[in-house]
Protein backbone atom coordinates (compact mmCIF):
# COMPACT_ATOMS: atom_id res chain seq x y z
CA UNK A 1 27.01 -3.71 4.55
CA UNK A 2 27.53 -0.17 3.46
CA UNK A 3 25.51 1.47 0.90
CA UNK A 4 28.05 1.77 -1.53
CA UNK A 5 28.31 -1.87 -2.20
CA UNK A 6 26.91 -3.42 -4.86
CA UNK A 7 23.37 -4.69 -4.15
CA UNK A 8 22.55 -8.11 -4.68
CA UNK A 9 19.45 -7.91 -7.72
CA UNK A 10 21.08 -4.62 -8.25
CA UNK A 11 23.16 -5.12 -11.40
CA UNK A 12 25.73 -2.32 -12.30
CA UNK A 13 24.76 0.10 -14.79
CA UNK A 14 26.40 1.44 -17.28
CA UNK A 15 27.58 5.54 -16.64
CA UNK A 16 25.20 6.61 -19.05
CA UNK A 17 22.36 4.96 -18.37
CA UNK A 18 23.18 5.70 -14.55
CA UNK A 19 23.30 9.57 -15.12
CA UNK A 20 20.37 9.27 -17.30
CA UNK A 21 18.36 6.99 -14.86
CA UNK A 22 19.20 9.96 -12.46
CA UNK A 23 17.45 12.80 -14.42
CA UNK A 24 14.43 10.69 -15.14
CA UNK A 25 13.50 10.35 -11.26
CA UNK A 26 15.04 13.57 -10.99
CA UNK A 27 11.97 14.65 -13.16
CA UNK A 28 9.43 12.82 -10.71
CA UNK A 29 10.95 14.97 -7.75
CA UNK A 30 10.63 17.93 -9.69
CA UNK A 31 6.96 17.46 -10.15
CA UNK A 32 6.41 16.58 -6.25
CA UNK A 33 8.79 19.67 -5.34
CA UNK A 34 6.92 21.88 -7.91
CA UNK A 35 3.05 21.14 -6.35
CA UNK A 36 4.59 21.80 -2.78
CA UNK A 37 5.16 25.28 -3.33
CA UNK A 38 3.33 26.21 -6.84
CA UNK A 39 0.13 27.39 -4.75
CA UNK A 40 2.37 30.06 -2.89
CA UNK A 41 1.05 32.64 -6.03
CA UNK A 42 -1.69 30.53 -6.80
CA UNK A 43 -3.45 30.69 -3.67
CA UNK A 44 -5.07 33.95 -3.76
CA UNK A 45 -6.77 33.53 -7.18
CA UNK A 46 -8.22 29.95 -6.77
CA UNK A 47 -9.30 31.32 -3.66
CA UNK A 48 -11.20 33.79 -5.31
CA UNK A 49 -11.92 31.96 -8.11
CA UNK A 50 -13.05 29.00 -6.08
CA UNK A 51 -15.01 31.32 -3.54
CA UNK A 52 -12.87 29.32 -1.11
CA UNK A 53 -13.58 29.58 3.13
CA UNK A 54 -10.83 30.54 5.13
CA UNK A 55 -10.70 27.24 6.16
CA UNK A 56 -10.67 25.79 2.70
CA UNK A 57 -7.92 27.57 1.26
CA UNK A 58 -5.61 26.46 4.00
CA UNK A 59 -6.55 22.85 3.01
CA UNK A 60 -5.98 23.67 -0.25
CA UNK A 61 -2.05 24.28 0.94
CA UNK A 62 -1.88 21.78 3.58
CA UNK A 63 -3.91 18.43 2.39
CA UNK A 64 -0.98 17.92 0.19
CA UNK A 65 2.02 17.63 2.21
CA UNK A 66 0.07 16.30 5.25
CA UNK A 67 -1.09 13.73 3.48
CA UNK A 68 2.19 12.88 1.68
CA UNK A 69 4.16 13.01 5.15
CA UNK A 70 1.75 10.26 6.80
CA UNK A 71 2.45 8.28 3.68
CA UNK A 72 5.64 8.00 3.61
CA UNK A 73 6.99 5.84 5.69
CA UNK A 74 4.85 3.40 4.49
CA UNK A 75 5.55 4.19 1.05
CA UNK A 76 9.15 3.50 1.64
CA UNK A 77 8.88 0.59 3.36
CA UNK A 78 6.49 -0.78 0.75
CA UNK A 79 8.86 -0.11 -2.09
CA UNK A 80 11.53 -2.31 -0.22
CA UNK A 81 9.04 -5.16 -0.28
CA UNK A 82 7.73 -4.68 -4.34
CA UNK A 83 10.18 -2.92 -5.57
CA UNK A 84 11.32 1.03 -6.06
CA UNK A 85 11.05 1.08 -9.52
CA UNK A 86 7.57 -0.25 -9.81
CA UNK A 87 6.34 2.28 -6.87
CA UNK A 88 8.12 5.22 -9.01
CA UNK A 89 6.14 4.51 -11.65
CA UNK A 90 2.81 3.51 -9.67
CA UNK A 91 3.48 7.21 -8.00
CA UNK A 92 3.63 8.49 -11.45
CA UNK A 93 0.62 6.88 -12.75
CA UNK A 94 -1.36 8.33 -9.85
CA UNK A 95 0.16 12.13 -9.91
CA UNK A 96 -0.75 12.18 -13.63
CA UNK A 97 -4.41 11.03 -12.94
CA UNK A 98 -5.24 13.58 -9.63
CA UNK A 99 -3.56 16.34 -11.90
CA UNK A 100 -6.28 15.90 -14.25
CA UNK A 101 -8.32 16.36 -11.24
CA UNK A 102 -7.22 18.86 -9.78
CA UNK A 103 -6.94 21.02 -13.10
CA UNK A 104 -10.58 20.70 -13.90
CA UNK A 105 -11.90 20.87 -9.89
CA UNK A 106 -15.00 22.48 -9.82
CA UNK A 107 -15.11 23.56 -6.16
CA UNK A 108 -12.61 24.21 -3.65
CA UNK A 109 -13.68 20.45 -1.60
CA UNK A 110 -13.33 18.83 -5.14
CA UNK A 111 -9.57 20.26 -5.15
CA UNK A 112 -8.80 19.71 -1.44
CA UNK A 113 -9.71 16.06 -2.75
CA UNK A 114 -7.73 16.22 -6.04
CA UNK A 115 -4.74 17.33 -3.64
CA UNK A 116 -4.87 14.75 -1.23
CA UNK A 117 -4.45 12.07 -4.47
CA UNK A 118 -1.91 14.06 -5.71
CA UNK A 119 0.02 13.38 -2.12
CA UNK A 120 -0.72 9.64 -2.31
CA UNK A 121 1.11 9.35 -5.92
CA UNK A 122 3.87 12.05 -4.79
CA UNK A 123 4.19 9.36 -1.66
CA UNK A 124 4.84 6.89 -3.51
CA UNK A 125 7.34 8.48 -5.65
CA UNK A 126 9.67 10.72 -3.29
CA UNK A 127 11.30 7.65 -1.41
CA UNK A 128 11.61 5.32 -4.44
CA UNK A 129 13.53 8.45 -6.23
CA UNK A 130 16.44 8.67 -3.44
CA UNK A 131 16.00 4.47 -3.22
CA UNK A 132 16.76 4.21 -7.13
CA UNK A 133 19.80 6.10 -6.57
CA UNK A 134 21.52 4.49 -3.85
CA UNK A 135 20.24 1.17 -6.19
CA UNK A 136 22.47 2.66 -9.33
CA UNK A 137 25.16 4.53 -7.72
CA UNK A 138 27.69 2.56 -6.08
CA UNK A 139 31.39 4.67 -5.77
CA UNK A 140 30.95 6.99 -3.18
CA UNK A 141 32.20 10.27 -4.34
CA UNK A 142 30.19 9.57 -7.53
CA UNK A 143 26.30 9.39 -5.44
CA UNK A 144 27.46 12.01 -3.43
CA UNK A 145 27.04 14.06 -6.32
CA UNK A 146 24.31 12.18 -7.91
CA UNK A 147 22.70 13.18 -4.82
CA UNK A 148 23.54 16.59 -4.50
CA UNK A 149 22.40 16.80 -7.66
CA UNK A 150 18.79 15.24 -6.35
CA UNK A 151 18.66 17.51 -3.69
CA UNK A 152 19.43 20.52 -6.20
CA UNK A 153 16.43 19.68 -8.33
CA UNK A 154 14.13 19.68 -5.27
CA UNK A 155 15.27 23.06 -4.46
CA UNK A 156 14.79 24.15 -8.22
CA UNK A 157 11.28 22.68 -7.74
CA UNK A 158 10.68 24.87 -4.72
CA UNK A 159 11.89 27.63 -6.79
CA UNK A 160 9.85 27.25 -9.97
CA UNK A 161 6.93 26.80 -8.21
CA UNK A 162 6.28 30.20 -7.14
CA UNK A 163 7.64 31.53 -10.52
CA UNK A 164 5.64 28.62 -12.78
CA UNK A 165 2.26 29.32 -11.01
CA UNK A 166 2.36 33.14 -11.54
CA UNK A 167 3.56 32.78 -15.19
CA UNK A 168 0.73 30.44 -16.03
CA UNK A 169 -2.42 32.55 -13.92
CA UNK A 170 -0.95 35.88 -16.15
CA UNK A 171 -1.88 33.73 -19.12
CA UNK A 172 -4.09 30.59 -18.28
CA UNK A 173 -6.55 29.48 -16.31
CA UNK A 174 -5.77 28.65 -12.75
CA UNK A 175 -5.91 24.38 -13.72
CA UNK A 176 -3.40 25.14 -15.80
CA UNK A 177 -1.11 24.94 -12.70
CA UNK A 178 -2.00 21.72 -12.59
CA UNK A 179 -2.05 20.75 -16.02
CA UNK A 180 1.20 21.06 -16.02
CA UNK A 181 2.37 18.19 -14.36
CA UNK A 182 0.65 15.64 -17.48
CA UNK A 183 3.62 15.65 -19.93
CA UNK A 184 6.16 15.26 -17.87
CA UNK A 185 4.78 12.90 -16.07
CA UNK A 186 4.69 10.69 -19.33
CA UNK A 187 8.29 11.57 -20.27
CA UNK A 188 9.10 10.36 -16.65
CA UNK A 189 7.41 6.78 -17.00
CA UNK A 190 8.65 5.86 -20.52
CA UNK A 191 12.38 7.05 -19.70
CA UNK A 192 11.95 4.91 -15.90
CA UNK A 193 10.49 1.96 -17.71
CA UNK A 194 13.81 1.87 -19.49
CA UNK A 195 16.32 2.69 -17.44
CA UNK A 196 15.59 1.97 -13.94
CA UNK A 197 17.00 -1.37 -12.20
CA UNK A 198 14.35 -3.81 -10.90
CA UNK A 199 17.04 -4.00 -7.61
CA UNK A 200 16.02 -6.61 -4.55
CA UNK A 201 12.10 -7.19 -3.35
CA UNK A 202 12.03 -8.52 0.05
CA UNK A 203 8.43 -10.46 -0.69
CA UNK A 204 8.49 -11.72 3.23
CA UNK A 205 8.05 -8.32 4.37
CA UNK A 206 4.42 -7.46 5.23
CA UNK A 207 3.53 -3.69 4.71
CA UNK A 208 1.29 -2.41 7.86
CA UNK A 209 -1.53 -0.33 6.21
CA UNK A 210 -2.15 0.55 10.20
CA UNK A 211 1.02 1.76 10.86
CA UNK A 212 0.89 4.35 8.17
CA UNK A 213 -3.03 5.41 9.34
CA UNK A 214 -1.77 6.10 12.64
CA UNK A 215 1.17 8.02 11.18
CA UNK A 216 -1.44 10.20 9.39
CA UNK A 217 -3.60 10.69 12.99
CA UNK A 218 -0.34 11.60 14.68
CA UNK A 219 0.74 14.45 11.87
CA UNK A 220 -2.45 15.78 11.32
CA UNK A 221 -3.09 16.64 14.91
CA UNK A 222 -0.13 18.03 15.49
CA UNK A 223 -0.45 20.21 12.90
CA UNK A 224 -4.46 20.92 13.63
CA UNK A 225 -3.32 21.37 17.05
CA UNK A 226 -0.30 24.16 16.11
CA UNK A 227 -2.69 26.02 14.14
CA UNK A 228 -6.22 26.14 16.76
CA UNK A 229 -3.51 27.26 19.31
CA UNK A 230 -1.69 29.93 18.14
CA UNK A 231 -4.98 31.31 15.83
CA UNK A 232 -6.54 34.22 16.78
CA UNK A 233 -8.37 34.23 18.55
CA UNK A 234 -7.03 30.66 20.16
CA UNK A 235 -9.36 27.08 20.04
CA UNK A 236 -8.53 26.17 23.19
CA UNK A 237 -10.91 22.76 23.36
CA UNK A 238 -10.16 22.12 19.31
CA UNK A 239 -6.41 22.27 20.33
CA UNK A 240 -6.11 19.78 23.23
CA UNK A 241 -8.25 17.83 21.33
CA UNK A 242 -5.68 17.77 18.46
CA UNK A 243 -2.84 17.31 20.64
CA UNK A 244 -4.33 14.54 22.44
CA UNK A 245 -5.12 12.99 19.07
CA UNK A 246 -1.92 12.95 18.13
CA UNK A 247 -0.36 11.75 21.05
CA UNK A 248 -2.16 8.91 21.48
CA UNK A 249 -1.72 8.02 17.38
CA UNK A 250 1.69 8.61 18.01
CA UNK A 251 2.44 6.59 21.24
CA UNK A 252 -0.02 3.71 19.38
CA UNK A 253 2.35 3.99 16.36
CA UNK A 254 5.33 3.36 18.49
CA UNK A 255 4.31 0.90 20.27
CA UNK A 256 3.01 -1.16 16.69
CA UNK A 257 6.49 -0.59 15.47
CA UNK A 258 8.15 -2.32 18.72
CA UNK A 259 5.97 -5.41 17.64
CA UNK A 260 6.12 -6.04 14.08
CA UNK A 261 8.72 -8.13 12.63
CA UNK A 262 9.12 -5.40 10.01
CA UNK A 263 8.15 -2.31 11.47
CA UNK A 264 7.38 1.01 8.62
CA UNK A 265 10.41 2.70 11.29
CA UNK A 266 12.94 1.14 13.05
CA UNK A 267 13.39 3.85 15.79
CA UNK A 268 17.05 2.31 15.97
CA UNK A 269 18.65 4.18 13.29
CA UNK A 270 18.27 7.29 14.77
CA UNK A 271 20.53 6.33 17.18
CA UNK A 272 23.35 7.14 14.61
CA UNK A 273 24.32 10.86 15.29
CA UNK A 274 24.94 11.14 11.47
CA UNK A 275 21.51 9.93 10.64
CA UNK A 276 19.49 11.98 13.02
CA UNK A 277 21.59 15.05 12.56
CA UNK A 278 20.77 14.69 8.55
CA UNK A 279 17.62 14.22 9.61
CA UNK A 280 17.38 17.32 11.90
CA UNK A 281 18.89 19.10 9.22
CA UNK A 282 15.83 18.42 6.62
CA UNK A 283 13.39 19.18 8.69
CA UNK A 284 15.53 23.18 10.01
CA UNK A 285 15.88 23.52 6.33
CA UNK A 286 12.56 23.00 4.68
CA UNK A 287 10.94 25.23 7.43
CA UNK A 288 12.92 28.37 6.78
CA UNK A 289 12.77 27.82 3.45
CA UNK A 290 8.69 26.87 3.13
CA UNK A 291 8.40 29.78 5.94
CA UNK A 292 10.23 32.54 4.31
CA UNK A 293 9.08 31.89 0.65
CA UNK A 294 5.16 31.50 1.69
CA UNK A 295 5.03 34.77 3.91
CA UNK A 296 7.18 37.03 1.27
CA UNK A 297 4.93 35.97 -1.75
CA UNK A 298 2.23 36.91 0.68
CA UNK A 299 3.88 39.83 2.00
CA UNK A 300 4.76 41.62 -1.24
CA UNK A 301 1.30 40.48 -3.22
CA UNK A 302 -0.54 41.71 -0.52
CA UNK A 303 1.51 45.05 0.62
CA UNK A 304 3.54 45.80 -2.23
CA UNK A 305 0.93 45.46 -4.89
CA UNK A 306 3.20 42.96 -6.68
CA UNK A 307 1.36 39.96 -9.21
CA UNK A 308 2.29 36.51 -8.73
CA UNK A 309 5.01 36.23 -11.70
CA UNK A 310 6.90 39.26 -9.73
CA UNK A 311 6.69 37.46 -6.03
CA UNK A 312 7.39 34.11 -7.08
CA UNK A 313 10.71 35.66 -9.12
CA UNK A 314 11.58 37.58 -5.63
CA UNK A 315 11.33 34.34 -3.59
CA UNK A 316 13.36 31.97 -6.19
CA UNK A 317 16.38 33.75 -5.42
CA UNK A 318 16.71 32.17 -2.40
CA UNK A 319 16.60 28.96 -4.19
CA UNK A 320 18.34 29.55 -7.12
CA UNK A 321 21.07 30.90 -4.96
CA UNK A 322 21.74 27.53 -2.88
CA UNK A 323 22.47 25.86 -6.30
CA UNK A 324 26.28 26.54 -6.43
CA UNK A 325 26.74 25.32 -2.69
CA UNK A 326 24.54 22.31 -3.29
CA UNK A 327 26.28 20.89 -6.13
CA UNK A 328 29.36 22.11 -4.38
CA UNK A 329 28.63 20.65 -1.27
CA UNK A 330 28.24 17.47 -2.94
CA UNK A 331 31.24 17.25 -4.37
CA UNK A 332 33.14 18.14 -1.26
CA UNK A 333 31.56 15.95 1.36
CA UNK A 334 34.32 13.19 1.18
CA UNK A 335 37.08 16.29 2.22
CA UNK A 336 35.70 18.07 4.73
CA UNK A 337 32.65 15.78 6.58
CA UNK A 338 29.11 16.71 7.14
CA UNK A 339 29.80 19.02 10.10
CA UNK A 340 31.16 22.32 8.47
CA UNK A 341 28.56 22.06 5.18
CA UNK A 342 25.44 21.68 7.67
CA UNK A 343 26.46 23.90 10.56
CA UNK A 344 27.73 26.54 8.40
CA UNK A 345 25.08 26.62 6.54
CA UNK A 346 22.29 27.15 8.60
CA UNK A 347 24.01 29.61 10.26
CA UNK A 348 24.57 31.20 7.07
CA UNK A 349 20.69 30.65 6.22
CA UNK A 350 20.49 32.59 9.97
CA UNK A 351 22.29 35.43 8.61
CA UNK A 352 20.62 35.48 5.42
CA UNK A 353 16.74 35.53 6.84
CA UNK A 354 17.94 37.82 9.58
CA UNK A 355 18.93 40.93 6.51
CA UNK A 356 15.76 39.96 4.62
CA UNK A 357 13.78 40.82 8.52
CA UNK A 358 16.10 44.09 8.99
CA UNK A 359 16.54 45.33 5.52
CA UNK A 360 13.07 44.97 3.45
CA UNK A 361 11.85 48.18 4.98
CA UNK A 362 14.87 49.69 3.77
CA UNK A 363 14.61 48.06 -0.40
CA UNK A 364 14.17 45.33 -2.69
CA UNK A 365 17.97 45.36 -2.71
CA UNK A 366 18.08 44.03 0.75
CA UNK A 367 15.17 41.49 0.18
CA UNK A 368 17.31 39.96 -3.01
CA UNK A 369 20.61 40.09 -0.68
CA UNK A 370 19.14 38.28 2.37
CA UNK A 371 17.66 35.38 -0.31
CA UNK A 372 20.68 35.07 -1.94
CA UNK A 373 23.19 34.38 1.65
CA UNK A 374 20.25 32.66 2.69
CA UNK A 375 20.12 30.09 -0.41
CA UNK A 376 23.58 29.74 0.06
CA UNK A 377 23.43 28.49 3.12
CA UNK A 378 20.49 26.22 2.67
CA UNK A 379 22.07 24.57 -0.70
CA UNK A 380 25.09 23.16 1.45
CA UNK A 381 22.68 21.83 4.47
CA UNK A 382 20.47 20.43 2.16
CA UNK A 383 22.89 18.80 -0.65
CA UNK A 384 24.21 17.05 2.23
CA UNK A 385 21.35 15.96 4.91
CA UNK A 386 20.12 13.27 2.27
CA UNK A 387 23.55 12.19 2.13
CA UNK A 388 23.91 11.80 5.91
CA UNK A 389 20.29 9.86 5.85
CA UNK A 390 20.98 7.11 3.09
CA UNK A 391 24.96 6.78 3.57
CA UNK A 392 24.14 6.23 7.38
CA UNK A 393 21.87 2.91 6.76
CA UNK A 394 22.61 -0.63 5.05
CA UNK A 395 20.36 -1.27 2.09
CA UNK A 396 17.95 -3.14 2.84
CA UNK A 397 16.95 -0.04 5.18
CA UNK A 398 17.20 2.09 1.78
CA UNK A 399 13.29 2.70 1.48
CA UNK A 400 13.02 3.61 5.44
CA UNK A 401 16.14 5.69 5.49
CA UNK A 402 14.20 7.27 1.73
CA UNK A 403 10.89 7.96 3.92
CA UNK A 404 12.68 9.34 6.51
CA UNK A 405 14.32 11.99 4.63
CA UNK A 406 11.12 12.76 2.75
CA UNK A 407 8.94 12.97 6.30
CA UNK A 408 11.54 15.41 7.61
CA UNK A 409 11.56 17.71 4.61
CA UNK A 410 7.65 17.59 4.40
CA UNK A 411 7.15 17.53 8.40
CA UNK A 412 9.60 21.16 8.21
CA UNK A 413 7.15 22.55 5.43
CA UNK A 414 4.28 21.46 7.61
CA UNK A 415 6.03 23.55 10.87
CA UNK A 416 6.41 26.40 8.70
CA UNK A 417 2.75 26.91 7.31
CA UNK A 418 1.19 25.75 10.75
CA UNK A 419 3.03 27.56 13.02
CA UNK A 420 4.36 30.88 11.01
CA UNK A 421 1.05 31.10 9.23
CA UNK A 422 -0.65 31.56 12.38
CA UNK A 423 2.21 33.27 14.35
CA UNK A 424 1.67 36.13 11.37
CA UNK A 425 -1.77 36.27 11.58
CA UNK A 426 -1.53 36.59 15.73
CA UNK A 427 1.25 39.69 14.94
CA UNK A 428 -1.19 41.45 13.19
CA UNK A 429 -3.77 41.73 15.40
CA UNK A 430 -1.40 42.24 18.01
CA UNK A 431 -0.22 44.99 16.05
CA UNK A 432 -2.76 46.51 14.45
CA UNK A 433 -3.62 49.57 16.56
CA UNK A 434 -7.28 50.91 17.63
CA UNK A 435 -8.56 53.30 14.71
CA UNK A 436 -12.26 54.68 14.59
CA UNK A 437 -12.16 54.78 11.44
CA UNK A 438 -11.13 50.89 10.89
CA UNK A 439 -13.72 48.38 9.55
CA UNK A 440 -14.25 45.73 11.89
CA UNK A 441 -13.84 43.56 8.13
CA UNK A 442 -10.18 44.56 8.35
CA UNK A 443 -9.33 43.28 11.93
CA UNK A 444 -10.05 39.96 10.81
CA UNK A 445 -6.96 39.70 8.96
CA UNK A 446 -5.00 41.83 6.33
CA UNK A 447 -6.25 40.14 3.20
CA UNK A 448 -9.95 40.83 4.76
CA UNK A 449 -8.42 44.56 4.69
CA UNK A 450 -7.79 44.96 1.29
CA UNK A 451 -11.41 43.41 0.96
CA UNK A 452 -12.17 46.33 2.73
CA UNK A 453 -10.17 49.01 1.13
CA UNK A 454 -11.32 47.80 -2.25
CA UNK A 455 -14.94 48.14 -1.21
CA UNK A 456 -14.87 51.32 0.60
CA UNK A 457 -11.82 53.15 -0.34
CA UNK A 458 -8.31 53.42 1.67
CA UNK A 459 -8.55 56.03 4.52
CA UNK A 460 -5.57 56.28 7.27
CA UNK A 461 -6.65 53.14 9.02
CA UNK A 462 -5.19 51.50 5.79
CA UNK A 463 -1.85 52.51 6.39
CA UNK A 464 -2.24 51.41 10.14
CA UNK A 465 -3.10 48.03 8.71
CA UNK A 466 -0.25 47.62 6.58
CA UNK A 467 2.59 48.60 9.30
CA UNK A 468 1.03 45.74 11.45
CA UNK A 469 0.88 43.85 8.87
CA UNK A 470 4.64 44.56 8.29
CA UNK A 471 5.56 44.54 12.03
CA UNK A 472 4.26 40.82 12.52
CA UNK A 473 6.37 40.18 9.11
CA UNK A 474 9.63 41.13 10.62
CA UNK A 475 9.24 39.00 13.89
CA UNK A 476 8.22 35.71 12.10
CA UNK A 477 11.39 36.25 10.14
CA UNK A 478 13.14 36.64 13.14
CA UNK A 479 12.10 33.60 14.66
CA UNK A 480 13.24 31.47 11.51
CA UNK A 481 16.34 32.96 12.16
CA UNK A 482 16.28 32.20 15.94
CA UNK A 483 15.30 28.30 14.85
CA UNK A 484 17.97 27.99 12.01
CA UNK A 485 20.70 29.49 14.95
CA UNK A 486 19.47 26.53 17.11
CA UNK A 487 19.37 24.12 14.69
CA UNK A 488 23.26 24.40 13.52
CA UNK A 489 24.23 24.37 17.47
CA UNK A 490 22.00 21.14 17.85
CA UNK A 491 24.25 19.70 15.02
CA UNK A 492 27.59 20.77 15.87
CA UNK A 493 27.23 19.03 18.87
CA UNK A 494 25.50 15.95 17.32
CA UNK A 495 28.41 15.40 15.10
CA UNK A 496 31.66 16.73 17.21
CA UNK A 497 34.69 14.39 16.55
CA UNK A 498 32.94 13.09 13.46
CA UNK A 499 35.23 13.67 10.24
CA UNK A 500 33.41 11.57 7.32
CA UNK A 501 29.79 11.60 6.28
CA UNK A 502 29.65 7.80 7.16
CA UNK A 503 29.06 6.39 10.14
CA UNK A 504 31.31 4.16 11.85
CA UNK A 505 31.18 -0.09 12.37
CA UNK A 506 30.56 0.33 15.73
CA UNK A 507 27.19 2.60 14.66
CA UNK A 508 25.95 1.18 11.94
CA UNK A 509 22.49 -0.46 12.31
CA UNK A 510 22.07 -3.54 11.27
């Protein structure tokens, strides 16, 4: 049964409540997409404010989407068995709460904490938001653009985070970041609790709270095991331990999927080229985009003396710019097939990061140009890899196919800090040249420079600091570009011969 049929417990809705149900989870998304990338500006001064570790202030980033991302899948699969309305608004009930929490944290292991519940309510929300969706929209053409339009408020999330975060620290408090989130959070419950369909429970299904542990192990040391091994200097013993944490939570997940009668992931749906190459898709997209907007907020903060309101405006053009080719991409998906919009645009998004790499030495002009081609590109990959996901499963699949989306976008933000965090940091000192003048403070890192600088003034070593800095810049940009070039190869082939953004009979799982 394709999606596009009517679900049974799935009454048809009127157009306007339809379109309206569709901006009130649109506002839930907005909120997860928002705390994603809202502590790109942030970070520095709740570091400082906090008196955060090292160590801390990357779990301050990465405790919320690593958490969310070993959620998921059980969120998803949960919400087919209570319902996706009442998880949307459990999620919602939950984000509200740990915003409180994490406005007023008092230390940066009360925040970490306050994050981590943040992620549980955003889990339960992101797959219920897509789920709703396929639930209201039935005519094709008509949730292709609903969900276009989905996908265009998670970029505008992404880019109002950056921008949002350094408006409110030039006139708030750093909670107020947080603080945020409250009112719309209780605009989003009252408008879901009267809109939203109840749409089919399947009661017999038994969610597998092990399933989603293991999920957790597996992403977390992956992640923990990226990071000790490309730090500088490199954790060796930490890594392999890491790794072989999470392959064995991985292979155990797996294998507890095989034998369940309702597993959290049916492994066979990614046996439909359309589905996996949506899938591939989310997770090339969110890492050039979480990569290239975390290190340029860094990059000009740190370098180019800019504040927070003037990084996070840099780094929203590239989201603001894949606006237009999201919505348009949308609305053209029934024409010209999933092939062109995806391949083209990563390799657009390629093109985009590569003039960003080669031209910031050169101006700001470049840096805007190389956002804007790369936005463009991203908008018509991303308005369409949900699409491929939920078109490409029946419905009672709707909350897997839901997860599955949201673990690829979150596992691709995950790559990015991980790997291009530490790739940057290993650039610099493999940069940074020998100086007797240089503090050993300032071959740490380039944030411990400034330290440095501030405290005993900036000599020649300085400037030696900041190329390095710069050099190891340039070459994590080029190897975004290098992985978004892959990525729309990977696809074409995927999805050569395929016209339509549907899959066949003969594919379809059942």
């Amino acid at each position: 049964m394709a999606l596009s049929q009517p679900l049974a417990g799935a009454p048809a809705l009127s157009r306007a409540r339809r379109w309206a149900l569709l901006f009130s989870v649109a506002a839930g998304l907005l909120l997860v997409t928002l705390d994603n990338s809202v502590l790109y500006t942030a970070l520095p001064t709740l570091t400082e404010e906090l008196s955060a570790s090292a160590g801390q202030a990357l779990w301050i980033i990465n405790a919320y989407p690593l958490v969310m991302a070993g959620l998921l899948l059980g969120a998803g699969t949960l919400g087919d068995r209570i319902g996706h309305r009442r998880m949307f608004l459990i999620g919602l009930v939950v984000f509200g709460i740990a915003s409180l929490g994490a406005a007023f944290a008092g230390s940066a292991a009360q925040l970490i904490a306050a994050r981590a519940f943040l992620a549980v309510g955003a889990a339960a929300m992101m797959p219920a938001t897509l789920a709703l969706i396929g639930l209201s929209f039935h005519e094709e053409r008509e949730r292709n653009i609903a969900i276009a339009i989905w996908g265009s408020v998670a970029i505008v999330g992404a880019a109002l985070g950056p921008i949002i975060g350094g408006w409110l620290l030039q006139y708030f408090w750093w909670g107020s970041v947080f603080l945020v989130n409250v009112p719309v959070v209780v605009v989003a419950f009252v408008a879901t609790v009267l809109l939203a369909p109840e749409g089919q429970r399947d009661t017999a299904r038994r969610w597998d709270l092990p399933s989603s542990l293991l999920a957790l192990a597996a992403l977390s040391g992956l992640v923990l095991a990226i990071k000790s091994l490309i730090a500088t200097p490199p954790s060796y013993a930490l890594g392999a331990g890491a790794l072989l944490l999470a392959m064995v939570s991985g292979a155990a997940f797996a294998r507890r999927q095989q034998q369940l009668p309702y597993p959290l992931l049916d492994f066979a749906i990614f046996r439909n080229p359309a589905f996996l190459a949506g899938t591939l898709s989310a997770v090339f997209t969110l890492f050039a985009m979480a990569g290239l907007q975390l290190l340029t907020t860094q990059r000009f903060q740190l370098v180019a003396g800019f504040t927070p309101l003037q990084a996070g405006l840099l780094v929203s053009v590239a989201a603001l710019g894949s606006l237009p080719s999201a919505l348009l991409g949308g609305s053209i998906l029934h024409r010209v097939g999933l092939r062109p919009l995806i391949c083209c645009g990563l390799a657009a998004g390629a093109l985009g990061v590569a003039v960003v790499a080669f031209g910031f030495p050169h101006g700001l002009e470049w840096v805007v140009a190389g956002m804007a081609i790369t936005g463009l590109g991203m908008g018509a990959a991303i308005s369409v890899a949900s699409t491929a996901i939920l078109n490409n499963v029946p419905p009672h699949r709707a909350g897997m196919a839901s997860s599955v989306e949201e673990v690829s976008y979150e596992f691709g933000g995950l790559l990015a800090v991980a790997m291009l965090g530490s790739l940057s940091a290993a650039m610099y000192s493999a940069f940074l040249p020998v100086s007797a003048d240089m503090p050993a403070l300032a071959r740490e890192g380039f944030t411990q420079a400034l330290h440095a600088a501030r405290a005993g003034g900036q000599g020649e070593w300085f400037a030696l600091a900041a190329a390095a800095y710069d050099r190891g810049y340039q070459i994590v940009l080029l190897a975004i570009t290098v992985v978004l070039a892959a990525g729309a190869t990977i696809i074409a082939r995927l999805l050569r011969g395929r016209v339509g953004g549907r899959e066949g009979a003969a594919d379809r799982v059942k």
